[in-house]
C-alpha atoms as a PDB file:
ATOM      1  CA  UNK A   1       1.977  -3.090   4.527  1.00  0.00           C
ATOM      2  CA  UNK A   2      -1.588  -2.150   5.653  1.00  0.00           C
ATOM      3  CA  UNK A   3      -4.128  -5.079   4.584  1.00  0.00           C
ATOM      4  CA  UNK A   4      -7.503  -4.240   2.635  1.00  0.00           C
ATOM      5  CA  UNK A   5      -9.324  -4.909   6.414  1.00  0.00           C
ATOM      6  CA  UNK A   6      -7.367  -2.116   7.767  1.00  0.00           C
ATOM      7  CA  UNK A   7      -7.734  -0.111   5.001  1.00  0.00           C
ATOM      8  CA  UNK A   8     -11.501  -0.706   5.272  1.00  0.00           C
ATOM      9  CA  UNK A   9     -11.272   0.247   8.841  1.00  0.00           C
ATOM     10  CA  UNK A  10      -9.405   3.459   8.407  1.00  0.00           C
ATOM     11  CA  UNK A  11     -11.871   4.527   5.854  1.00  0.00           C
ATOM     12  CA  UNK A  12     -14.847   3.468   8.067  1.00  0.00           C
ATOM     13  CA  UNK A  13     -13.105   5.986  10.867  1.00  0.00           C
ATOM     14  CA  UNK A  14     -12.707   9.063   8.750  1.00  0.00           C
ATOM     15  CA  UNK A  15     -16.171   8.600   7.216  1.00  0.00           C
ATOM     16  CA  UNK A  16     -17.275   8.693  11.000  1.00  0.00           C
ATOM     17  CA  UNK A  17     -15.467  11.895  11.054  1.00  0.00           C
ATOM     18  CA  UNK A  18     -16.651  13.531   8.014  1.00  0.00           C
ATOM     19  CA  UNK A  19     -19.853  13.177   9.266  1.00  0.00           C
ATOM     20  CA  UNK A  20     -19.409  14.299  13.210  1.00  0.00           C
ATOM     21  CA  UNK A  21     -16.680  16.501  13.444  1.00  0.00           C
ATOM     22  CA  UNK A  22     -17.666  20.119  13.758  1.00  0.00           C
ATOM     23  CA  UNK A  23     -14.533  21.452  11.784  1.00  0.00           C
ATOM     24  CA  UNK A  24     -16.068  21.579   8.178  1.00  0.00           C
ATOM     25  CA  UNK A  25     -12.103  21.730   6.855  1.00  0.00           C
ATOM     26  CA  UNK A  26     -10.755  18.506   8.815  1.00  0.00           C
ATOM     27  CA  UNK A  27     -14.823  17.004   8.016  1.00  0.00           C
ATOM     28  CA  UNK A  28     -13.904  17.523   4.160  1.00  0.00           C
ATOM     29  CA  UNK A  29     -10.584  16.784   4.678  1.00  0.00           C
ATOM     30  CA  UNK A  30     -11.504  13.130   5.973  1.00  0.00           C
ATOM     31  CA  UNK A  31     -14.232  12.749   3.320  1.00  0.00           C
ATOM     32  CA  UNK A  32     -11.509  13.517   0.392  1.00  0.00           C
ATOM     33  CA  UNK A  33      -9.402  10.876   1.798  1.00  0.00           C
ATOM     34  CA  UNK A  34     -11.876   8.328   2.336  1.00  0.00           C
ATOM     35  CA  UNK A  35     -13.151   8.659  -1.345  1.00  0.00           C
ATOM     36  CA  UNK A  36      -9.499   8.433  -2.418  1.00  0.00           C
ATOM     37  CA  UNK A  37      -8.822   5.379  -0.569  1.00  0.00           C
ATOM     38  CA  UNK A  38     -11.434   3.549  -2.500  1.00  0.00           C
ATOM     39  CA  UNK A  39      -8.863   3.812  -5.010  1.00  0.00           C
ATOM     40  CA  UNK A  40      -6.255   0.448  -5.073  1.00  0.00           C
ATOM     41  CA  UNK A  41      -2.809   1.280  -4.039  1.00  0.00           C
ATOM     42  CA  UNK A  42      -3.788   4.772  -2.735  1.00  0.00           C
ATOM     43  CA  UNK A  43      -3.226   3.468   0.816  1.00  0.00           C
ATOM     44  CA  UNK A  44       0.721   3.018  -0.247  1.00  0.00           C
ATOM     45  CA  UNK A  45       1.388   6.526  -0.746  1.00  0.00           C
ATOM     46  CA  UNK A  46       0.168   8.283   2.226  1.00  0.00           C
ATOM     47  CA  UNK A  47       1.619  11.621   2.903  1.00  0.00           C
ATOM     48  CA  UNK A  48       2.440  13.218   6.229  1.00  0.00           C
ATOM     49  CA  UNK A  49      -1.041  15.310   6.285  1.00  0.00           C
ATOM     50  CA  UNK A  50      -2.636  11.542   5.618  1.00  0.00           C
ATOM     51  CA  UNK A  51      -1.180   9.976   8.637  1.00  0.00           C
ATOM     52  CA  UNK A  52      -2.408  12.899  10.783  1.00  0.00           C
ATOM     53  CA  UNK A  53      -6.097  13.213   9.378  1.00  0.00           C
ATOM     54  CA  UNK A  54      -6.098   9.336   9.979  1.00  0.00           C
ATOM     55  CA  UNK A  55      -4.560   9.718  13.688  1.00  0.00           C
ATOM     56  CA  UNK A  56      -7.084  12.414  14.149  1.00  0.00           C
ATOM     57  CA  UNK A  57      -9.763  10.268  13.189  1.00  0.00           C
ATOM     58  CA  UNK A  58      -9.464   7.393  15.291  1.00  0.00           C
ATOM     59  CA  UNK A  59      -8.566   9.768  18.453  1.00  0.00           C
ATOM     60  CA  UNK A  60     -12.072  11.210  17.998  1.00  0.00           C
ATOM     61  CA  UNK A  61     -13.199   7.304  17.581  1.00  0.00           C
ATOM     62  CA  UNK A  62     -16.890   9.249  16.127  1.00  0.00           C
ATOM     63  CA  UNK A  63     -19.129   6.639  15.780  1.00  0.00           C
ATOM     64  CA  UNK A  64     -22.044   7.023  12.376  1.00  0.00           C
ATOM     65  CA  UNK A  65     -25.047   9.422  13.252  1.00  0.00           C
ATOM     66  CA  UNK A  66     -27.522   6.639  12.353  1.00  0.00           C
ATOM     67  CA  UNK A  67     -26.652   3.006  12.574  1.00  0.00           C
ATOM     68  CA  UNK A  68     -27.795   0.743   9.464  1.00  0.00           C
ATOM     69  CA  UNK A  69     -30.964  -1.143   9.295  1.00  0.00           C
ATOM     70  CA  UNK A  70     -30.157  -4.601   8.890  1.00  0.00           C
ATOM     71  CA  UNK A  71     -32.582  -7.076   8.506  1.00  0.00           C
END
């Protein structure tokens, strides 16, 4: 079972990548799956593909382009 805080993480990771990764099909790839995961429950039916975009992801470990203002 994968808790809403890891599920946040994972989607935090392949936003990084959607953003960095050179390889517009695994960058749009990444985006897809982080908008799906927004979705509740979609994190329970992962496929194959999933697990390996998500692997992929935190390999890279891309961190955001520009870092939020906070203030």
């Amino acid at each position: 079972m994968i808790t809403q805080r890891q599920t946040q993480s994972i989607m935090f990771k392949l936003r990084c990548a959607a953003e960095r990764d050179p390889n517009d099909v695994i960058a749009n790839s990444c985006s897809q799956l982080a908008f799906e995961l927004e979705t509740p429950c979609r994190i329970d039916s992962l496929t194959e593909m999933d697990r390996q975009l998500i692997a992929y992801a935190f390999k890279k470990d891309y961190v955001p382009l520009k870092e939020k203002i906070r203030g």
